[in-house]
C-alpha atoms as a PDB file:
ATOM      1  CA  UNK A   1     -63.693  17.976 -99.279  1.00  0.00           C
ATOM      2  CA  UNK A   2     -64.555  21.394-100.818  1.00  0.00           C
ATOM      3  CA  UNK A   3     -68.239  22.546-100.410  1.00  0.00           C
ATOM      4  CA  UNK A   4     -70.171  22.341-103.990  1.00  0.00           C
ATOM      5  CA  UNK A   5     -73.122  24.148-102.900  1.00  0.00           C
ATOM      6  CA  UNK A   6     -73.985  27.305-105.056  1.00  0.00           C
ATOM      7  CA  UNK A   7     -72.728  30.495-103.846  1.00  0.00           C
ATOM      8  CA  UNK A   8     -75.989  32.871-103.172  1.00  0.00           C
ATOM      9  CA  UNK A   9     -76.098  36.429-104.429  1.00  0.00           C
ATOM     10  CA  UNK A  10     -79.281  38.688-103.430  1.00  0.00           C
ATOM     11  CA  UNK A  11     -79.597  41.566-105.635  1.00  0.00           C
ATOM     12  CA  UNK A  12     -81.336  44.227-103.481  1.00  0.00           C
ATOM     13  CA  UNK A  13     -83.682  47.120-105.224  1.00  0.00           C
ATOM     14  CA  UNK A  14     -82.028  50.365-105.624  1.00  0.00           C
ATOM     15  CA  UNK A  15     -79.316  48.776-103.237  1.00  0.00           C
ATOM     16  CA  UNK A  16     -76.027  46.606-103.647  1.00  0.00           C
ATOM     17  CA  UNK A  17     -75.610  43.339-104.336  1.00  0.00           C
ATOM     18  CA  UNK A  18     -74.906  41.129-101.576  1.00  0.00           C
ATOM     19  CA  UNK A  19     -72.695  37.760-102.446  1.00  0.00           C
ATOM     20  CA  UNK A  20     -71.563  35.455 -99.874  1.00  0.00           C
ATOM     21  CA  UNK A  21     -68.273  35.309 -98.687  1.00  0.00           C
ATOM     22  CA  UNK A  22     -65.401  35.471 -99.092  1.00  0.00           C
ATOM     23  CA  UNK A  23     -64.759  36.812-102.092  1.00  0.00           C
ATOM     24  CA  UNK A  24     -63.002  38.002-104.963  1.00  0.00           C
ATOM     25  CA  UNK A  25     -64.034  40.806-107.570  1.00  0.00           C
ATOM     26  CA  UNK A  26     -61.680  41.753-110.629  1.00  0.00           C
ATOM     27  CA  UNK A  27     -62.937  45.328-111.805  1.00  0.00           C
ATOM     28  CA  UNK A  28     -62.985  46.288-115.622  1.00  0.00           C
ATOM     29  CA  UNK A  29     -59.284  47.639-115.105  1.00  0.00           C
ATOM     30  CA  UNK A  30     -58.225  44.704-113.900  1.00  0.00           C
ATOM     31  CA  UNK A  31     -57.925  45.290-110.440  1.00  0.00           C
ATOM     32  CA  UNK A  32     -58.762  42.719-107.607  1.00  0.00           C
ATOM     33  CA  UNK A  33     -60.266  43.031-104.265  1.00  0.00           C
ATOM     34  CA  UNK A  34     -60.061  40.412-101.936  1.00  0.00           C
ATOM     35  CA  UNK A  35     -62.973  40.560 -98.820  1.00  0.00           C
ATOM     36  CA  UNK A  36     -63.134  37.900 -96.532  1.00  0.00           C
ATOM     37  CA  UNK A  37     -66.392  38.891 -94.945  1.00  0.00           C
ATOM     38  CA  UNK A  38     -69.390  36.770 -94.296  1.00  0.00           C
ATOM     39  CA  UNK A  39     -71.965  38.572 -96.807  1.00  0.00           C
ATOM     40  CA  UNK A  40     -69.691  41.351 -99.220  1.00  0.00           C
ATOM     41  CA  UNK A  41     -72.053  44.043-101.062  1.00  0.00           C
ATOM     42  CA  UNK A  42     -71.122  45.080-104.430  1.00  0.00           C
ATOM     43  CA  UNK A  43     -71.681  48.379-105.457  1.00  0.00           C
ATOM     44  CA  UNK A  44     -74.374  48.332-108.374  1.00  0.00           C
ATOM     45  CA  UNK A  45     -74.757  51.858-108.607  1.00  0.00           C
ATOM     46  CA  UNK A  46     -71.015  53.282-109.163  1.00  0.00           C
ATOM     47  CA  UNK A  47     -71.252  56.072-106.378  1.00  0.00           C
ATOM     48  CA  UNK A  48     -69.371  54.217-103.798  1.00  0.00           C
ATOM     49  CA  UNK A  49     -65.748  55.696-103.419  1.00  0.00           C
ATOM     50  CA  UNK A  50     -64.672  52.137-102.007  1.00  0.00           C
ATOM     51  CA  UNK A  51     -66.092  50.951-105.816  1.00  0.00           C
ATOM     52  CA  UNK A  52     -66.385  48.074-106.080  1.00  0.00           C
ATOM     53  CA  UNK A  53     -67.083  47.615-102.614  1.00  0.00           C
ATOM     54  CA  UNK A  54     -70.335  49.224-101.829  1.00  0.00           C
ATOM     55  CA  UNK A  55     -70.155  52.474 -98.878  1.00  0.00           C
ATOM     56  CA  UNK A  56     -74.362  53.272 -98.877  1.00  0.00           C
ATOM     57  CA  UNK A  57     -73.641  56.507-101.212  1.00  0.00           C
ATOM     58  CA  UNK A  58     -76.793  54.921-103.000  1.00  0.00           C
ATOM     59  CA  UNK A  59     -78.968  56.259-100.122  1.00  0.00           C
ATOM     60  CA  UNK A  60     -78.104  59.932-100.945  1.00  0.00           C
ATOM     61  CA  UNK A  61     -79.751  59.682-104.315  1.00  0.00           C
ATOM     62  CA  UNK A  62     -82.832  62.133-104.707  1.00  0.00           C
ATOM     63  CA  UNK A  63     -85.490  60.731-106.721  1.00  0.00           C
ATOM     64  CA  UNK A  64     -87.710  62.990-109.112  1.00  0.00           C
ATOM     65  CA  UNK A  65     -91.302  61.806-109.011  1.00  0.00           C
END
């Protein structure tokens, strides 16, 4: 029997977006990336060179206050 509960995605501030596993994402050029992992995070913020598969390069933004 397959399992109908909902998959849960957690959208973290100024962070990724972290969907549970596995998983796969189809970019806006068509490509698709397959993770198996537990918890995947999804880059939100487009600076991750593993796009769409977030690397932390969100966490070298400087913020002007």
């Amino acid at each position: 029997m397959t399992d109908r509960r909902p998959r849960r995605v957690r959208i973290v501030r100024d962070g990724p977006i972290l969907v549970e596993g596995p998983v796969e994402l189809v970019t806006d050029d068509g490509t698709i990336v397959h993770s198996a992992r537990f918890v995947v995070a999804v880059c939100a913020c487009r600076r991750s060179k593993n796009f769409p598969l977030c690397d932390t390069s969100h966490r070298k933004r400087v913020r002007a206050d």
